[in-house]
PDB file of N, CA and C in Angstrom:
ATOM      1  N   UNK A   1      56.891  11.676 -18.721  1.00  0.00           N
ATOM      2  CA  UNK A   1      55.711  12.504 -18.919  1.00  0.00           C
ATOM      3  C   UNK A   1      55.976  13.864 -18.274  1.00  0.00           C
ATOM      4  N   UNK A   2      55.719  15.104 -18.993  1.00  0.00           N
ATOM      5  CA  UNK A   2      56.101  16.481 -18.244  1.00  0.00           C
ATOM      6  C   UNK A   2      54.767  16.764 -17.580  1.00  0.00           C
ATOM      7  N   UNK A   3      55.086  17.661 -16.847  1.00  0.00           N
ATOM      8  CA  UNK A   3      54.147  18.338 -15.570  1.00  0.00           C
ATOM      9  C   UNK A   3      52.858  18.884 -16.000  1.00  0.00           C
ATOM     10  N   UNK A   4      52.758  19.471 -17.705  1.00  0.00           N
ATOM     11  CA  UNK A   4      51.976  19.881 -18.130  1.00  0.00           C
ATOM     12  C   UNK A   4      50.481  18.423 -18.398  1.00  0.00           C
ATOM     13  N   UNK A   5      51.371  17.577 -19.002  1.00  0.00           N
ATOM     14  CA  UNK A   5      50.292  16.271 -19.516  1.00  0.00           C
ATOM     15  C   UNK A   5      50.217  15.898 -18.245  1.00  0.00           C
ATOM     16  N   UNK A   6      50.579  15.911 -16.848  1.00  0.00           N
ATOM     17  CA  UNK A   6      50.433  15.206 -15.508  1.00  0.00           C
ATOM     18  C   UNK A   6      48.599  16.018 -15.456  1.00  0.00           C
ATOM     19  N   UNK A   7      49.063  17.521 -15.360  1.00  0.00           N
ATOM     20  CA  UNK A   7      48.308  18.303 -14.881  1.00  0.00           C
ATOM     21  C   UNK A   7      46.585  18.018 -15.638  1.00  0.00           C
ATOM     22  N   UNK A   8      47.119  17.977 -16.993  1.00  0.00           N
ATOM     23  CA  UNK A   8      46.119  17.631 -17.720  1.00  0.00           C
ATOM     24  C   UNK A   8      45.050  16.120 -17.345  1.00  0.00           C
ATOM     25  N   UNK A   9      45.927  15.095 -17.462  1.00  0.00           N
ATOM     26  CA  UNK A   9      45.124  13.716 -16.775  1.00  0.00           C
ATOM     27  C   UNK A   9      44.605  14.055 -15.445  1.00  0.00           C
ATOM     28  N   UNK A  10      44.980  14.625 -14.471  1.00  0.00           N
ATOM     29  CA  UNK A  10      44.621  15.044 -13.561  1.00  0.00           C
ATOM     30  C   UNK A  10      43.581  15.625 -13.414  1.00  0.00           C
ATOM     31  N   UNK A  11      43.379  16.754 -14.209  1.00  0.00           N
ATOM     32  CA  UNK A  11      42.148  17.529 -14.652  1.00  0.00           C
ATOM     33  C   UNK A  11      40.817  16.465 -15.060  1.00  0.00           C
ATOM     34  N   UNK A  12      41.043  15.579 -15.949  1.00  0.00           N
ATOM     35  CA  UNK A  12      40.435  14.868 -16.330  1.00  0.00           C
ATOM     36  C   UNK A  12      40.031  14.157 -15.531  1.00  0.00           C
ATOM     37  N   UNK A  13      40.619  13.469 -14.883  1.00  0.00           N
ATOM     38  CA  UNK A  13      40.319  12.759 -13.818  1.00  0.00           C
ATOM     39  C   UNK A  13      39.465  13.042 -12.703  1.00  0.00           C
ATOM     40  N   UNK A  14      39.618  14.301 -12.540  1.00  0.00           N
ATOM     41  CA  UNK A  14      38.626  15.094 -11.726  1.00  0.00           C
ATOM     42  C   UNK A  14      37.400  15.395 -11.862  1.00  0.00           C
ATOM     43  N   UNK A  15      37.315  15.828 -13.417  1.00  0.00           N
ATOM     44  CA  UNK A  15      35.776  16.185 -14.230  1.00  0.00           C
ATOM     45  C   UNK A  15      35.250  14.561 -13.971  1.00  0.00           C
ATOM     46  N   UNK A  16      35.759  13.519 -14.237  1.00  0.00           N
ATOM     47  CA  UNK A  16      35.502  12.240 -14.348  1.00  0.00           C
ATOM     48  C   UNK A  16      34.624  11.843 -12.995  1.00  0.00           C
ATOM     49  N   UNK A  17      35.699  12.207 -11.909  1.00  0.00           N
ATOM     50  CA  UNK A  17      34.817  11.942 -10.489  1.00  0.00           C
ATOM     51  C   UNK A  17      33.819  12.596 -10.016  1.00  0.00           C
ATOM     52  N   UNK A  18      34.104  13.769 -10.350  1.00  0.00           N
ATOM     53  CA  UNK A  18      33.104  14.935 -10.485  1.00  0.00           C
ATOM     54  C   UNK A  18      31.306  13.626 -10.892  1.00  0.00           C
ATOM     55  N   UNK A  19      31.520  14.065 -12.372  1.00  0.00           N
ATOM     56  CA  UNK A  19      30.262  13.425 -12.685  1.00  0.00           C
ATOM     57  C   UNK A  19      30.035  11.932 -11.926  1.00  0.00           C
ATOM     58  N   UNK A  20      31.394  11.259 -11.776  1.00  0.00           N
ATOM     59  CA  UNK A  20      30.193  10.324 -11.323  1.00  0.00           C
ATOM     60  C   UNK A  20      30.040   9.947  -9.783  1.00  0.00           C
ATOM     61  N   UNK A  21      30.310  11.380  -9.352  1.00  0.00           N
ATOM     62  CA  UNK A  21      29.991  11.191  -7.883  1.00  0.00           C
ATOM     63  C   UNK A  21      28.575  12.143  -7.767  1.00  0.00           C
ATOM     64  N   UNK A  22      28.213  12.952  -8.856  1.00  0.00           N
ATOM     65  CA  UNK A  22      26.903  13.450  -9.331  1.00  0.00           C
ATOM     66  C   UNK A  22      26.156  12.252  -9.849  1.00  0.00           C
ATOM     67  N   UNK A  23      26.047  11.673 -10.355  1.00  0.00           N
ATOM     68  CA  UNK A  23      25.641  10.578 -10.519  1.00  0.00           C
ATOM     69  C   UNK A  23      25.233   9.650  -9.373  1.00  0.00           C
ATOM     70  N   UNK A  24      26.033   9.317  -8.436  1.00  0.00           N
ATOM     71  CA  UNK A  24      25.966   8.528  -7.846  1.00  0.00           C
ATOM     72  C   UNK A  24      25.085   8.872  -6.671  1.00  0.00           C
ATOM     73  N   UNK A  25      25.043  10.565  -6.396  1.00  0.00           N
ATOM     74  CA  UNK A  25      24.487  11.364  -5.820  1.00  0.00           C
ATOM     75  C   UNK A  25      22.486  11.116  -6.137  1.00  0.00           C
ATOM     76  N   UNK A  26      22.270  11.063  -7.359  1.00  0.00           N
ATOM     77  CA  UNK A  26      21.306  10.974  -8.268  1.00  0.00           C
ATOM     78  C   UNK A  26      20.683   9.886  -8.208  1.00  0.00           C
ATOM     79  N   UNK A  27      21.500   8.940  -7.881  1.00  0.00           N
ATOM     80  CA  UNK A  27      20.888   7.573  -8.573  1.00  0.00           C
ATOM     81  C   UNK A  27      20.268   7.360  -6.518  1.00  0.00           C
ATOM     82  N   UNK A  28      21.267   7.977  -5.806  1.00  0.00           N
ATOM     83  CA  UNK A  28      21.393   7.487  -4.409  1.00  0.00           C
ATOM     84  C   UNK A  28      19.251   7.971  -3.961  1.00  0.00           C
ATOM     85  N   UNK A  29      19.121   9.434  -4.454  1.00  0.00           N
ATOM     86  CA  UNK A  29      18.027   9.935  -4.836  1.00  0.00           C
ATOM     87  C   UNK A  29      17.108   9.284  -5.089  1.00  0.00           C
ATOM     88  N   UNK A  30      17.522   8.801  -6.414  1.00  0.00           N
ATOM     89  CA  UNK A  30      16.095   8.465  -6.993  1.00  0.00           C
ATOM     90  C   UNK A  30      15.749   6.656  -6.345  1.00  0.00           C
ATOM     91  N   UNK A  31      16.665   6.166  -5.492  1.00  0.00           N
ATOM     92  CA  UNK A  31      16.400   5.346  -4.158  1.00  0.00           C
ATOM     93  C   UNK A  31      15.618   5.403  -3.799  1.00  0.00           C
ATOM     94  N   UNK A  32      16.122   6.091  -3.060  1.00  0.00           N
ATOM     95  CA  UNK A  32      15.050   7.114  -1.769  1.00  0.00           C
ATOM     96  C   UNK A  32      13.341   7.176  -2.009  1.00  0.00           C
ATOM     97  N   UNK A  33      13.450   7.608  -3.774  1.00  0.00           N
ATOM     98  CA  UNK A  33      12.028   8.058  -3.846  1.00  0.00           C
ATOM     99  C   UNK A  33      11.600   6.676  -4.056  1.00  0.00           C
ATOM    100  N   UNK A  34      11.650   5.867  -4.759  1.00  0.00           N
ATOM    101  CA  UNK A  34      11.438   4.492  -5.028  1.00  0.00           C
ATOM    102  C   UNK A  34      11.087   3.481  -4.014  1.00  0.00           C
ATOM    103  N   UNK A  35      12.076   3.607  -2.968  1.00  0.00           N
ATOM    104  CA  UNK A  35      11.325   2.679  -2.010  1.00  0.00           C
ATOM    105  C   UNK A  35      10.479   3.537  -1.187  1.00  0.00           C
ATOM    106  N   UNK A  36      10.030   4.987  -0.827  1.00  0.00           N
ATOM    107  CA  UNK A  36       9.333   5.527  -0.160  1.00  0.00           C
ATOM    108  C   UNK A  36       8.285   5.240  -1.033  1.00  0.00           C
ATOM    109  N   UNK A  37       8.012   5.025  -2.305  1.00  0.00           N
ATOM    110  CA  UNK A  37       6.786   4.775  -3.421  1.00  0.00           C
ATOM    111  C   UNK A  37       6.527   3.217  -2.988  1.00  0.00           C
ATOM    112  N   UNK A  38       7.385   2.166  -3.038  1.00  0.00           N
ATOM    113  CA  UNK A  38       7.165   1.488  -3.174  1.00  0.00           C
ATOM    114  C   UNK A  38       6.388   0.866  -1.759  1.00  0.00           C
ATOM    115  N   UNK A  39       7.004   1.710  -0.338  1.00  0.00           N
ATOM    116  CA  UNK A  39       6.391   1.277   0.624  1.00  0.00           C
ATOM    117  C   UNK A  39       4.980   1.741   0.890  1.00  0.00           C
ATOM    118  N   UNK A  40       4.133   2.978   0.562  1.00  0.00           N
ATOM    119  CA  UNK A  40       3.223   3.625   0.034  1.00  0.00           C
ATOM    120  C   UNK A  40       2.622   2.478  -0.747  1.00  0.00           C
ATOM    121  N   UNK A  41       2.925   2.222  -2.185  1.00  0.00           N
ATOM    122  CA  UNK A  41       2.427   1.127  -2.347  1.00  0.00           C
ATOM    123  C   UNK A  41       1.795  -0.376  -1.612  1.00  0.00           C
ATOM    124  N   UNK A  42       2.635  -0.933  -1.073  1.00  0.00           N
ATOM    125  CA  UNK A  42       2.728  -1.881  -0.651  1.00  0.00           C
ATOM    126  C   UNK A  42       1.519  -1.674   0.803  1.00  0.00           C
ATOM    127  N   UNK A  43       1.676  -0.244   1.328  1.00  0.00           N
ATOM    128  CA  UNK A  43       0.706   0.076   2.254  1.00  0.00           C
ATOM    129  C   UNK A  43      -0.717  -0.267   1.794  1.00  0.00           C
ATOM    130  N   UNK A  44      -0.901   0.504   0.580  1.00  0.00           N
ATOM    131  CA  UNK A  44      -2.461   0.248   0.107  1.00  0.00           C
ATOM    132  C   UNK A  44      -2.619  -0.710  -0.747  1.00  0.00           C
ATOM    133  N   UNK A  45      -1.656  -1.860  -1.158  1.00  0.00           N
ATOM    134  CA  UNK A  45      -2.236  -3.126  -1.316  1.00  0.00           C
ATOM    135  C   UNK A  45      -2.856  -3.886  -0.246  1.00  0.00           C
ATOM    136  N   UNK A  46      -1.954  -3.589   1.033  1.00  0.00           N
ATOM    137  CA  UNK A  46      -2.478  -4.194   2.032  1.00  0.00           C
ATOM    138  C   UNK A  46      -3.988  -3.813   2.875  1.00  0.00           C
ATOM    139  N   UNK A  47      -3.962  -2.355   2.699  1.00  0.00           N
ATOM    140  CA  UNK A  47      -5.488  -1.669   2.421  1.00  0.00           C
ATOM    141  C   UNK A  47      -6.683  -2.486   1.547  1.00  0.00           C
ATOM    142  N   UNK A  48      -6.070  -2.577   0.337  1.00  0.00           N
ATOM    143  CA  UNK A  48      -7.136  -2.806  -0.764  1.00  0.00           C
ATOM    144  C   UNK A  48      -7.721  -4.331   0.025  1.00  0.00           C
ATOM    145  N   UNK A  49      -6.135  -5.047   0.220  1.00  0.00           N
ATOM    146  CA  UNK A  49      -6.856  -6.383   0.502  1.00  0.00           C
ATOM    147  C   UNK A  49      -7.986  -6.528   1.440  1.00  0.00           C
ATOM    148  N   UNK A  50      -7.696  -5.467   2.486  1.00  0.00           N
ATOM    149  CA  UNK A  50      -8.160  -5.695   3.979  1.00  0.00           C
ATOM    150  C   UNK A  50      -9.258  -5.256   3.270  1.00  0.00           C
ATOM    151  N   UNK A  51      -9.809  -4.274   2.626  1.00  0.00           N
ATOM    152  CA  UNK A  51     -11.006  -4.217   2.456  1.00  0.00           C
ATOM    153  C   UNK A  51     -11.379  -5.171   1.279  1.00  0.00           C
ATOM    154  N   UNK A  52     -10.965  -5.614   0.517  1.00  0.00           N
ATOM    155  CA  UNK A  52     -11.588  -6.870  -0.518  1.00  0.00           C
ATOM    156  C   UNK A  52     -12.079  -7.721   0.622  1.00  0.00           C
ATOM    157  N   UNK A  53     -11.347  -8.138   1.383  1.00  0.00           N
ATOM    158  CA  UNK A  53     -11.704  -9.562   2.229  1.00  0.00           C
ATOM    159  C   UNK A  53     -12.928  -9.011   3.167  1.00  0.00           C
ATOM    160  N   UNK A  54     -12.606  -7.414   4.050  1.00  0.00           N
ATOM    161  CA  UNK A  54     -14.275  -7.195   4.626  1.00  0.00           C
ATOM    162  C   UNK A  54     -15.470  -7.030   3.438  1.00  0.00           C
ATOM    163  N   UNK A  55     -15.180  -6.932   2.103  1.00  0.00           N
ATOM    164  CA  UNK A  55     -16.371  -6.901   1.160  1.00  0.00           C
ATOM    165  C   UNK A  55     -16.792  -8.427   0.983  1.00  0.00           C
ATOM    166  N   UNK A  56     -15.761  -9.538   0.976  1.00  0.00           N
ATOM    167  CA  UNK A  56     -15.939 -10.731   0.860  1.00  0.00           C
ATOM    168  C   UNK A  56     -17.042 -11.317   1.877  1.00  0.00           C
ATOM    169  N   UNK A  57     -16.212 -10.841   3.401  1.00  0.00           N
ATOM    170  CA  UNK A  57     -17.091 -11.097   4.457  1.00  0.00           C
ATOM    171  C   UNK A  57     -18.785 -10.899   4.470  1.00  0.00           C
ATOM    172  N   UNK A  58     -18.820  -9.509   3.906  1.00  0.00           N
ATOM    173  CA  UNK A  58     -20.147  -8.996   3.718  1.00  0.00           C
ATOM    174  C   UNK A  58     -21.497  -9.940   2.728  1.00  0.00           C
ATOM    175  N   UNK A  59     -20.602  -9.678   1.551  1.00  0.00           N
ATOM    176  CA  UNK A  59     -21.216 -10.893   0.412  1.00  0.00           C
ATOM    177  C   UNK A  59     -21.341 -12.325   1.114  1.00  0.00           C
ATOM    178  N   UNK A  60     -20.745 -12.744   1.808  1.00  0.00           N
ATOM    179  CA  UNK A  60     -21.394 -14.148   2.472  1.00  0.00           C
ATOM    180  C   UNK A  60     -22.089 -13.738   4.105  1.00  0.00           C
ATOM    181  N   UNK A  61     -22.428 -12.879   4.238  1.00  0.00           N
ATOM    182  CA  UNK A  61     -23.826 -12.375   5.262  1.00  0.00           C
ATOM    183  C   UNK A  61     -24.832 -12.303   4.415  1.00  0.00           C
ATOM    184  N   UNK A  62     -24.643 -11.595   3.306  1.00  0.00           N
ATOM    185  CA  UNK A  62     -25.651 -11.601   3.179  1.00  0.00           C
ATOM    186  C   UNK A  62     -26.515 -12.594   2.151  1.00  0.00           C
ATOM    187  N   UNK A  63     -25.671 -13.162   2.032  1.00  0.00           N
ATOM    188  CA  UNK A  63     -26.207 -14.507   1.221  1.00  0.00           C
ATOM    189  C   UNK A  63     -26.610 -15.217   2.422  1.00  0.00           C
ATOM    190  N   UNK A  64     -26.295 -15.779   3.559  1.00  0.00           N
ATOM    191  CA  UNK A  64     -26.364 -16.294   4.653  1.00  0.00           C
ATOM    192  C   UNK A  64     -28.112 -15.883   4.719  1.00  0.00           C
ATOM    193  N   UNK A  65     -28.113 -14.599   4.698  1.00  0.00           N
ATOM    194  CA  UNK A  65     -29.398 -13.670   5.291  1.00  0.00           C
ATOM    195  C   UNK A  65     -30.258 -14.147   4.412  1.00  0.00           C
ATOM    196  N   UNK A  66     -30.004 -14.288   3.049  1.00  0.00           N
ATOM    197  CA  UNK A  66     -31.295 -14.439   1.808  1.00  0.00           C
ATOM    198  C   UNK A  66     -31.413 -16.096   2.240  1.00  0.00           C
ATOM    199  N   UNK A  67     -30.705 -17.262   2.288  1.00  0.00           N
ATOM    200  CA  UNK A  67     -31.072 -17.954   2.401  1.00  0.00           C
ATOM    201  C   UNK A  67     -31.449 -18.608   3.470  1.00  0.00           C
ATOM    202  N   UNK A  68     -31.554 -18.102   4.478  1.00  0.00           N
ATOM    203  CA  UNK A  68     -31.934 -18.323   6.329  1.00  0.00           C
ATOM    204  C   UNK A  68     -33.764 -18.441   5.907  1.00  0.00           C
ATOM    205  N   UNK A  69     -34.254 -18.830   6.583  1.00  0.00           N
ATOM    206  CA  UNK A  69     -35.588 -18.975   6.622  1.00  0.00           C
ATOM    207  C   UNK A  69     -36.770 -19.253   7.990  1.00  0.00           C
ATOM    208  N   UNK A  70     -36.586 -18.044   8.878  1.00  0.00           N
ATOM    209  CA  UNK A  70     -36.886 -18.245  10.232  1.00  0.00           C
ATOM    210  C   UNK A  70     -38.368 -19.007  10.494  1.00  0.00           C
ATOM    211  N   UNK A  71     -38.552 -19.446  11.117  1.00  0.00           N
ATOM    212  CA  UNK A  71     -39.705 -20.596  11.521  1.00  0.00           C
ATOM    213  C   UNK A  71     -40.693 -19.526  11.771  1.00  0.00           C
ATOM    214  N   UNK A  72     -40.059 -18.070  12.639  1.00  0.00           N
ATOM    215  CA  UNK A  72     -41.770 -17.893  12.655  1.00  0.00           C
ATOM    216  C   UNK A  72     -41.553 -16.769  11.870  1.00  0.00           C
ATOM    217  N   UNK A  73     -41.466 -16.790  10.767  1.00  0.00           N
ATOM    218  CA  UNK A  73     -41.938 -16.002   9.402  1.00  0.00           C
ATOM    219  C   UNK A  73     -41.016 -14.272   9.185  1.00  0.00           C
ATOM    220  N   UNK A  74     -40.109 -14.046  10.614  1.00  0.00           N
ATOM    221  CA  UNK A  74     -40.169 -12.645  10.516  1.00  0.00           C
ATOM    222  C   UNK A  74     -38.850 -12.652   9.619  1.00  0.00           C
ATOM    223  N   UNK A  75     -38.452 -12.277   8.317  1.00  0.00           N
ATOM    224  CA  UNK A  75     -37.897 -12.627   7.381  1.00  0.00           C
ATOM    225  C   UNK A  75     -36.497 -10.916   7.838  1.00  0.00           C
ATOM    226  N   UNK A  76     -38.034 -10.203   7.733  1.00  0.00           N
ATOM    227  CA  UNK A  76     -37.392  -8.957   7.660  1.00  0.00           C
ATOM    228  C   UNK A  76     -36.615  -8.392   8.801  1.00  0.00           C
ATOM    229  N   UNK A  77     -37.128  -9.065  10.015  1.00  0.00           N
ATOM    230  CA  UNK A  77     -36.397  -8.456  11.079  1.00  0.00           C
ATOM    231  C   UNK A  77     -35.097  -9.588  11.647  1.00  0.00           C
ATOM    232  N   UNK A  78     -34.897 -10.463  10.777  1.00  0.00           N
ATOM    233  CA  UNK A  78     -33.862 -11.456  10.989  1.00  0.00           C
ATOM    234  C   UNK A  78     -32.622 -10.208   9.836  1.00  0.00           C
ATOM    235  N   UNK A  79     -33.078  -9.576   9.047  1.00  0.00           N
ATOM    236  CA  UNK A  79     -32.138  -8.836   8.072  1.00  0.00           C
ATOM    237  C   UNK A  79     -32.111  -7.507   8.793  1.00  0.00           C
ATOM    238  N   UNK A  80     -32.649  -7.091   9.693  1.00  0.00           N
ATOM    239  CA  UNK A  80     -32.445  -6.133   9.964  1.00  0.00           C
ATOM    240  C   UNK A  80     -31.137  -6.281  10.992  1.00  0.00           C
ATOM    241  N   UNK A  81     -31.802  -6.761  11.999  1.00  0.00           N
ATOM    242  CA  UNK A  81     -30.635  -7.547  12.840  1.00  0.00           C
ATOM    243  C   UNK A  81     -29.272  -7.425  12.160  1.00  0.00           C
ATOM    244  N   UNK A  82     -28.957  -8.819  11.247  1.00  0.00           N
ATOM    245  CA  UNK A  82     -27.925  -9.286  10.659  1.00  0.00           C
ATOM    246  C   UNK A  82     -27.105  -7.826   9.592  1.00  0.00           C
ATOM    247  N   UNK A  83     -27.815  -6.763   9.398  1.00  0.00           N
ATOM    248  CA  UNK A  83     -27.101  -5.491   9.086  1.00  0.00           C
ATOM    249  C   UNK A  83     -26.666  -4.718  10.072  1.00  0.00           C
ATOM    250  N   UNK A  84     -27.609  -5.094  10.939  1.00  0.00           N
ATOM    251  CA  UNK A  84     -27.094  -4.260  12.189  1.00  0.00           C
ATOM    252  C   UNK A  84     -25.819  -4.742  12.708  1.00  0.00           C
ATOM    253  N   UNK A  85     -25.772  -6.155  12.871  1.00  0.00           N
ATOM    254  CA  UNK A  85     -24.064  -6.760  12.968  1.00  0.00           C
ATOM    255  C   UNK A  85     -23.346  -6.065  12.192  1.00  0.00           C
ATOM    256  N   UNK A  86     -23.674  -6.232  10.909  1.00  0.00           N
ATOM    257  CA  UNK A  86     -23.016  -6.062  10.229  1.00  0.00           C
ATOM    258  C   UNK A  86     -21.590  -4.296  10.315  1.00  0.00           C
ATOM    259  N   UNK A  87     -23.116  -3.663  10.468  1.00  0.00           N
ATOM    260  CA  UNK A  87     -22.729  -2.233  10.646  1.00  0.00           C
ATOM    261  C   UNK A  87     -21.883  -1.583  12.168  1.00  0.00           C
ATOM    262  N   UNK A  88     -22.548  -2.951  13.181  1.00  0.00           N
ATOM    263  CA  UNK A  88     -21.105  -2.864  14.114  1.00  0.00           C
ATOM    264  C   UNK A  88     -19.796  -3.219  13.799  1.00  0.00           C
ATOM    265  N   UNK A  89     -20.213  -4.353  13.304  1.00  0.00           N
ATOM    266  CA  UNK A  89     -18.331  -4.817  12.842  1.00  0.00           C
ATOM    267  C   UNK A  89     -17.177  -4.006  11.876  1.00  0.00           C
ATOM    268  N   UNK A  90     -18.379  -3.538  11.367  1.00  0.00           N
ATOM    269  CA  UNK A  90     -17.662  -2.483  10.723  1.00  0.00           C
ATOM    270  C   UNK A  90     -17.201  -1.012  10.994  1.00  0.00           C
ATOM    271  N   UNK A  91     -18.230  -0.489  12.093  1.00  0.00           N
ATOM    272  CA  UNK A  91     -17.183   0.179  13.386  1.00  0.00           C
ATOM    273  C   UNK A  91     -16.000  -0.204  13.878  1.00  0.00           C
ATOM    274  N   UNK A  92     -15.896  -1.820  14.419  1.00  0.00           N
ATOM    275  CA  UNK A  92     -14.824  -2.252  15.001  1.00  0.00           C
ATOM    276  C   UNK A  92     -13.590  -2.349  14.317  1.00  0.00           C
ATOM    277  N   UNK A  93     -13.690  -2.674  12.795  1.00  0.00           N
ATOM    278  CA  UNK A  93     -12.921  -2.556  12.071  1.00  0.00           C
ATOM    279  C   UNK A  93     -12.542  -1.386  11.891  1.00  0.00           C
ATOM    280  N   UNK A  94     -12.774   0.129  11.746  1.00  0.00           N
ATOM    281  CA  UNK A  94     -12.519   0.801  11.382  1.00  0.00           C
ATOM    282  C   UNK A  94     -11.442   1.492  12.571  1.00  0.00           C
ATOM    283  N   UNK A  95     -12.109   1.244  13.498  1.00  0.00           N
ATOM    284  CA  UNK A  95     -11.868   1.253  15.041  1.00  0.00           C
ATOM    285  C   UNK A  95     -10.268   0.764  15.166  1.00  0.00           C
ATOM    286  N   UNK A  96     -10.369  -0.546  14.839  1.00  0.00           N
ATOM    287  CA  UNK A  96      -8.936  -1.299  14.583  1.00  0.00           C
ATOM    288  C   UNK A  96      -7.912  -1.038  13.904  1.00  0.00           C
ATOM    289  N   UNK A  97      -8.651  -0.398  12.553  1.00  0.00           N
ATOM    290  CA  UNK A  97      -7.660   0.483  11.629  1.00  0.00           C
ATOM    291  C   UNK A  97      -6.856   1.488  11.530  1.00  0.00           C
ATOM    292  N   UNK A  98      -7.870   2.118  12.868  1.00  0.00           N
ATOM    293  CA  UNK A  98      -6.654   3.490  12.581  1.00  0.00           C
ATOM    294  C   UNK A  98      -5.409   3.210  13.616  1.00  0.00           C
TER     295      UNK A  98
END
């Protein structure tokens, strides 16, 4: 093989690594963004849940509250109360959250 066709594969070979070390550069990238998305994600599933389950919590207070039936009649101030928990715990939680 003469020096000229050496030079030539050579060349080639180069454009070759070239791209796919651009490539590899690229792909290394679009990594990066993917699991920074995906951990973002994964953050506010764990958000969503935490608050599905304090909405869950809530919905069985206050079912608790409608069906309680205090002996001496005060209906309304047994619900007032039981929001008022309510509306602490949900300080504490928030409290906890950050």
């Amino acid at each position: 093989m003469d020096q000229e066709a050496l030079k030539t594969s050579l060349n080639g070979l180069e454009r070759k690594l070239l791209v796919l070390l651009n490539e590899h550069k690229s792909l290394k990238d679009e990594l990066r963004g993917l699991k920074l998305e995906n951990h973002e994600l994964k953050a506010d599933v764990k958000k969503r849940e935490e608050q599905l389950s304090h909405f869950k919590n809530q919905i069985k207070i206050t079912k608790i509250v409608d069906y309680i039936n205090p002996e001496d009649g005060s209906i309304s101030e047994l619900k007032r109360k039981v929001d008022e928990y309510i509306r602490e715990i949900d300080k504490c939680i928030a409290q906890v959250s950050r």
